[in-house]
C-alpha atoms as a PDB file:
ATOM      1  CA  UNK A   1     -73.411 123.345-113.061  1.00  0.00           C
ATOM      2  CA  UNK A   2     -69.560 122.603-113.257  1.00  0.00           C
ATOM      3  CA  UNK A   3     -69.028 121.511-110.019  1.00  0.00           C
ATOM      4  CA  UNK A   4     -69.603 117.746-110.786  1.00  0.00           C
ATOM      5  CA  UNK A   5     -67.707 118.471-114.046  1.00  0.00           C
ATOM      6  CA  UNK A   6     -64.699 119.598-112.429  1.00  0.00           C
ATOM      7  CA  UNK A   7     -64.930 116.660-109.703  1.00  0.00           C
ATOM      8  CA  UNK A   8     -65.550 114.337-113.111  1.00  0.00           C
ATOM      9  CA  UNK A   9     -62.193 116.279-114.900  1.00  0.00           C
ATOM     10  CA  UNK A  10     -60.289 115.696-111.758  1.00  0.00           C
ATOM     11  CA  UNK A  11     -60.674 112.231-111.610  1.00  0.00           C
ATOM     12  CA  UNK A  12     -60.108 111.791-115.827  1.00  0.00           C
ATOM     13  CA  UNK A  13     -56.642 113.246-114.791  1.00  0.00           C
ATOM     14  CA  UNK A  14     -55.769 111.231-111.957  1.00  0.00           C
ATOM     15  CA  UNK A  15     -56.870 107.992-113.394  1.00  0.00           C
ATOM     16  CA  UNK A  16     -54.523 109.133-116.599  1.00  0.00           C
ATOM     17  CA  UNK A  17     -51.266 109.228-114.059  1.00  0.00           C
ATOM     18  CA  UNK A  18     -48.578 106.671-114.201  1.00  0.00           C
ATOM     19  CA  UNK A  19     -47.924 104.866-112.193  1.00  0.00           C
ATOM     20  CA  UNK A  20     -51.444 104.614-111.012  1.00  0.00           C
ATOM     21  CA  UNK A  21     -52.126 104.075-107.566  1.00  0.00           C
ATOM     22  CA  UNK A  22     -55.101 102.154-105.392  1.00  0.00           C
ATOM     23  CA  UNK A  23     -57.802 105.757-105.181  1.00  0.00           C
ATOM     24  CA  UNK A  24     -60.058 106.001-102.337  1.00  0.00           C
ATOM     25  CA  UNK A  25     -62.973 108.356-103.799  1.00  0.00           C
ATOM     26  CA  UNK A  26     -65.611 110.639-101.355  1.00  0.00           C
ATOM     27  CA  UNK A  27     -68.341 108.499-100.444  1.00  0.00           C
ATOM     28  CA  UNK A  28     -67.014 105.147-102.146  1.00  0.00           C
ATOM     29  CA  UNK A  29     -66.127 102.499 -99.938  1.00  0.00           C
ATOM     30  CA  UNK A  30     -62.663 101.768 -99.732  1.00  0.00           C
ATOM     31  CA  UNK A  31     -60.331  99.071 -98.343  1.00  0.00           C
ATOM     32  CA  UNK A  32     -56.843 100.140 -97.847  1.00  0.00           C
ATOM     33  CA  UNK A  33     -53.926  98.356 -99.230  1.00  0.00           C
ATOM     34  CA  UNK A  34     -51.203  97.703 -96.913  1.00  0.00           C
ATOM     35  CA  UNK A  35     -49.032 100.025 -99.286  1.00  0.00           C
ATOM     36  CA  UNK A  36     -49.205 103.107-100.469  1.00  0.00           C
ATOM     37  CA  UNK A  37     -52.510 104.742-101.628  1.00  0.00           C
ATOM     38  CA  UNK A  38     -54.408 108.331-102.414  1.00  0.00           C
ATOM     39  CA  UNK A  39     -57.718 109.410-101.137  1.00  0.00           C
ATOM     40  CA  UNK A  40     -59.244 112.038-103.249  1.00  0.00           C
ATOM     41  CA  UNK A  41     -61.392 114.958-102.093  1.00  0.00           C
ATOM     42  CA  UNK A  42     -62.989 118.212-102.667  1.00  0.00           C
ATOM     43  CA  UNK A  43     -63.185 121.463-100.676  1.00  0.00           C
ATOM     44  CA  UNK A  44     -65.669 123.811-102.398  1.00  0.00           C
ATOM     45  CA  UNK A  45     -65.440 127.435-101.353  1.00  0.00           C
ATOM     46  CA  UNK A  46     -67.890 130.198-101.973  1.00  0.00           C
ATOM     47  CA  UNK A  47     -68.013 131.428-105.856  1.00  0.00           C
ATOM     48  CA  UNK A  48     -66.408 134.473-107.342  1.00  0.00           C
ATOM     49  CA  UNK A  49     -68.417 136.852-108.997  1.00  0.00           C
ATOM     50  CA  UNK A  50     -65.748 139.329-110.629  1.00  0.00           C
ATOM     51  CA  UNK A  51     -68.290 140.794-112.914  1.00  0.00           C
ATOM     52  CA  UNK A  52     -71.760 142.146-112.104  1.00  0.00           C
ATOM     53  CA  UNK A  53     -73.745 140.166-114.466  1.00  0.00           C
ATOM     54  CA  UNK A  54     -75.741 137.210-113.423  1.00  0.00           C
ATOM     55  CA  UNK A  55     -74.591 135.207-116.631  1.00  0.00           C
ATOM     56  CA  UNK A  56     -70.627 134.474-115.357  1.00  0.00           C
ATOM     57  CA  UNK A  57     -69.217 133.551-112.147  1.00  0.00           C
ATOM     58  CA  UNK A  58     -65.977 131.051-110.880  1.00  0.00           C
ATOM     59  CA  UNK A  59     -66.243 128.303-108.747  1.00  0.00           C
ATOM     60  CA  UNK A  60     -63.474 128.039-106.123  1.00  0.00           C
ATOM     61  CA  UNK A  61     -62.580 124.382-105.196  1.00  0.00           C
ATOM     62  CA  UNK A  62     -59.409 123.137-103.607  1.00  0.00           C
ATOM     63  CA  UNK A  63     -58.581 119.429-104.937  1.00  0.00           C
ATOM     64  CA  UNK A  64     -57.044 117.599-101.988  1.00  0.00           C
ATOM     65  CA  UNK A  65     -55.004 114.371-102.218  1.00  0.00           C
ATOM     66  CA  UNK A  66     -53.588 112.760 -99.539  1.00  0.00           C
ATOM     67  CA  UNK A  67     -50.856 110.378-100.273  1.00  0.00           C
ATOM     68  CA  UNK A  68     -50.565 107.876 -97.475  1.00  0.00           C
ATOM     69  CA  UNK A  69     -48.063 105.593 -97.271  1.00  0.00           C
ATOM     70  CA  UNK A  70     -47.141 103.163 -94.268  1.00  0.00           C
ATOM     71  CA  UNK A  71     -45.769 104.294 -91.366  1.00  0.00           C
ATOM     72  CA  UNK A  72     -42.228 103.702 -90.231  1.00  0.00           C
ATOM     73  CA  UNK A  73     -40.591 103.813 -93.320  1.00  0.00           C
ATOM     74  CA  UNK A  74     -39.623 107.587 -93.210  1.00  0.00           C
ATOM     75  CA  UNK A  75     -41.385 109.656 -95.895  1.00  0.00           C
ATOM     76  CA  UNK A  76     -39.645 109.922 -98.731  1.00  0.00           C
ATOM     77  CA  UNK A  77     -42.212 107.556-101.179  1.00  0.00           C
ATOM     78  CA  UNK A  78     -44.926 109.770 -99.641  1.00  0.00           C
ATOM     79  CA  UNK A  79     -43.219 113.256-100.573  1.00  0.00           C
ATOM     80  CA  UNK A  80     -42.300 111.607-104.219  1.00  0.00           C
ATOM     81  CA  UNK A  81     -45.472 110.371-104.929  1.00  0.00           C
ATOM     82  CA  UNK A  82     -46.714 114.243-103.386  1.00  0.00           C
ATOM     83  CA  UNK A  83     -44.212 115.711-106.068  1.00  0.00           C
ATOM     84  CA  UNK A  84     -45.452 113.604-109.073  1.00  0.00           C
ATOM     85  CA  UNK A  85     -49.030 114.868-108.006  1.00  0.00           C
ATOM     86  CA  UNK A  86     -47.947 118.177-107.775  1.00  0.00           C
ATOM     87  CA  UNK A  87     -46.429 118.162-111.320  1.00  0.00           C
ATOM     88  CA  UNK A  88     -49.405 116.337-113.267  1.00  0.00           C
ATOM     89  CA  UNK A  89     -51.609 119.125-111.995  1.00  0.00           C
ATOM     90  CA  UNK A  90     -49.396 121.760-112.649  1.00  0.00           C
ATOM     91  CA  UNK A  91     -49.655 125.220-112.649  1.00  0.00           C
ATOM     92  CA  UNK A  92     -51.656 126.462-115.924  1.00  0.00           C
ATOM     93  CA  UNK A  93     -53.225 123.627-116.387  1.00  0.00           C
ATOM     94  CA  UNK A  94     -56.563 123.975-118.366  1.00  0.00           C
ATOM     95  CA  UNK A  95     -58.707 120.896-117.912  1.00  0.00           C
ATOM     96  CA  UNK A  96     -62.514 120.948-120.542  1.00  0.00           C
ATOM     97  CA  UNK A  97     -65.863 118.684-119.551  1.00  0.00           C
ATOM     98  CA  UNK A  98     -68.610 118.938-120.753  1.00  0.00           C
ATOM     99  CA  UNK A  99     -67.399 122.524-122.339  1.00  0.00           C
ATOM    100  CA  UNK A 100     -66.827 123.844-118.670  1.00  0.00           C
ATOM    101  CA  UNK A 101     -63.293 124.614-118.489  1.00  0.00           C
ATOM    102  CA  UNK A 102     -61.416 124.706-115.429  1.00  0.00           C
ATOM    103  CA  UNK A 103     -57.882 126.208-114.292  1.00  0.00           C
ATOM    104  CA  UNK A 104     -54.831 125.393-111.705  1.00  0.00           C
ATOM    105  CA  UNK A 105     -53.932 129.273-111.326  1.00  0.00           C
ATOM    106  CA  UNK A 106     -51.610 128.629-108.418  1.00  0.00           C
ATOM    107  CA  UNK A 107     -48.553 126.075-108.305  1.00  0.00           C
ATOM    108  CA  UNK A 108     -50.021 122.875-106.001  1.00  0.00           C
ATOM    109  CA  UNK A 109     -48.956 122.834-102.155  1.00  0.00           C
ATOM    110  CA  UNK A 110     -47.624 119.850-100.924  1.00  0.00           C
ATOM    111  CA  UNK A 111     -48.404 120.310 -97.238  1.00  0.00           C
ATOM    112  CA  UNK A 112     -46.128 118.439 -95.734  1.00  0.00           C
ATOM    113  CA  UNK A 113     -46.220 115.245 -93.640  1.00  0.00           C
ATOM    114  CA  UNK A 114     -48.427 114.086 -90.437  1.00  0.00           C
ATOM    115  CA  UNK A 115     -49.041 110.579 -89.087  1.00  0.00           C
ATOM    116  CA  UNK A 116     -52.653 109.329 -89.016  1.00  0.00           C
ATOM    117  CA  UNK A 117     -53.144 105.607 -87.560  1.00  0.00           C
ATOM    118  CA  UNK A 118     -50.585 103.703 -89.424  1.00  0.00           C
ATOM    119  CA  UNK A 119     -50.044 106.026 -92.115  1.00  0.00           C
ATOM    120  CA  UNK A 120     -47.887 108.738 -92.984  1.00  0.00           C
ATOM    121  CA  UNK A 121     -50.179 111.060 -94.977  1.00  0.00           C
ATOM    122  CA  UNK A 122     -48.537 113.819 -97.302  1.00  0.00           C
ATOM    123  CA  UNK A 123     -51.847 115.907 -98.520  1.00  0.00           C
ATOM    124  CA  UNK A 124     -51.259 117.580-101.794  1.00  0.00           C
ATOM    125  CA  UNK A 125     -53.800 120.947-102.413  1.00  0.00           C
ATOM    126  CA  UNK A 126     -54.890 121.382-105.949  1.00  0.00           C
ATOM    127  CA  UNK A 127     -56.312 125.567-106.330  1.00  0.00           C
ATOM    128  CA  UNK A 128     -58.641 124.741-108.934  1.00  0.00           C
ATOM    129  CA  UNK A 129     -60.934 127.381-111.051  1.00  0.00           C
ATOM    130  CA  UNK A 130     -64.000 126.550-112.561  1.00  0.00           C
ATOM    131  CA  UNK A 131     -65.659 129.278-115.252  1.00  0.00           C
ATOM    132  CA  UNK A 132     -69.512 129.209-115.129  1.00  0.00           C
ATOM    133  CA  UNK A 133     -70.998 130.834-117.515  1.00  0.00           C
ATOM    134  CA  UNK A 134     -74.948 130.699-117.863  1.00  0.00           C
ATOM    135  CA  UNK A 135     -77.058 132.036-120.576  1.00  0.00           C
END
């Protein structure tokens, strides 16, 4: 449990943003808008265990969203839609589903720029902390 609550809290939260943007999802398929969009993913790293007891433990996950935007016209929508990411998932953040709550710990990295195809894609990296606890 929690990881498809985080995944499921994640995607609450993005939805919620304003202005909302065309979202491709992992294993959705998607047909890319000739302007900007976001493709959403999840890195899941090996679990925490900072106590010896089987009944808690942390799941590690970094939230990745790449902003792409078309190329050739520089990347300043890119790094402001990056920013605006990077703020609505701010550091502290304390998202609840399904009573598994889940942290940002760490301020969000935007990562900087690359070209891809026709796209300039800005990924933004999301630290987030799930709390596990089973009884």
């Amino acid at each position: 449990m929690g990881i498809i609550e985080a995944q499921t809290a994640i995607r609450r939260r993005l939805a919620a943003l304003a202005p909302a943007l065309p979202t491709a999802f992992e294993g959705v398929p998607f047909d890319a808008p000739t302007g900007m969009y976001q493709r959403l993913q999840f890195v899941i790293s090996p679990p925490t265990d900072p106590v010896f007891s089987a009944g808690y433990h942390r799941e590690n996950i970094q939230v990745q969203i790449f902003v792409a935007d078309k190329l050739d016209v520089g990347t300043a929508g890119a790094i402001t839609r990056a920013q605006v990411l990077r703020d609505w998932f701010y550091k502290g953040l304390t998202l609840t589903e399904s009573g598994i709550r889940m942290h940002v710990l760490r301020t969000p990295q935007i990562a900087g720029a690359t070209v891809a195809g026709d796209r300039v894609i800005v990924p933004v990296l999301i630290p987030l902390t799930v709390e596990i606890y089973d009884n």
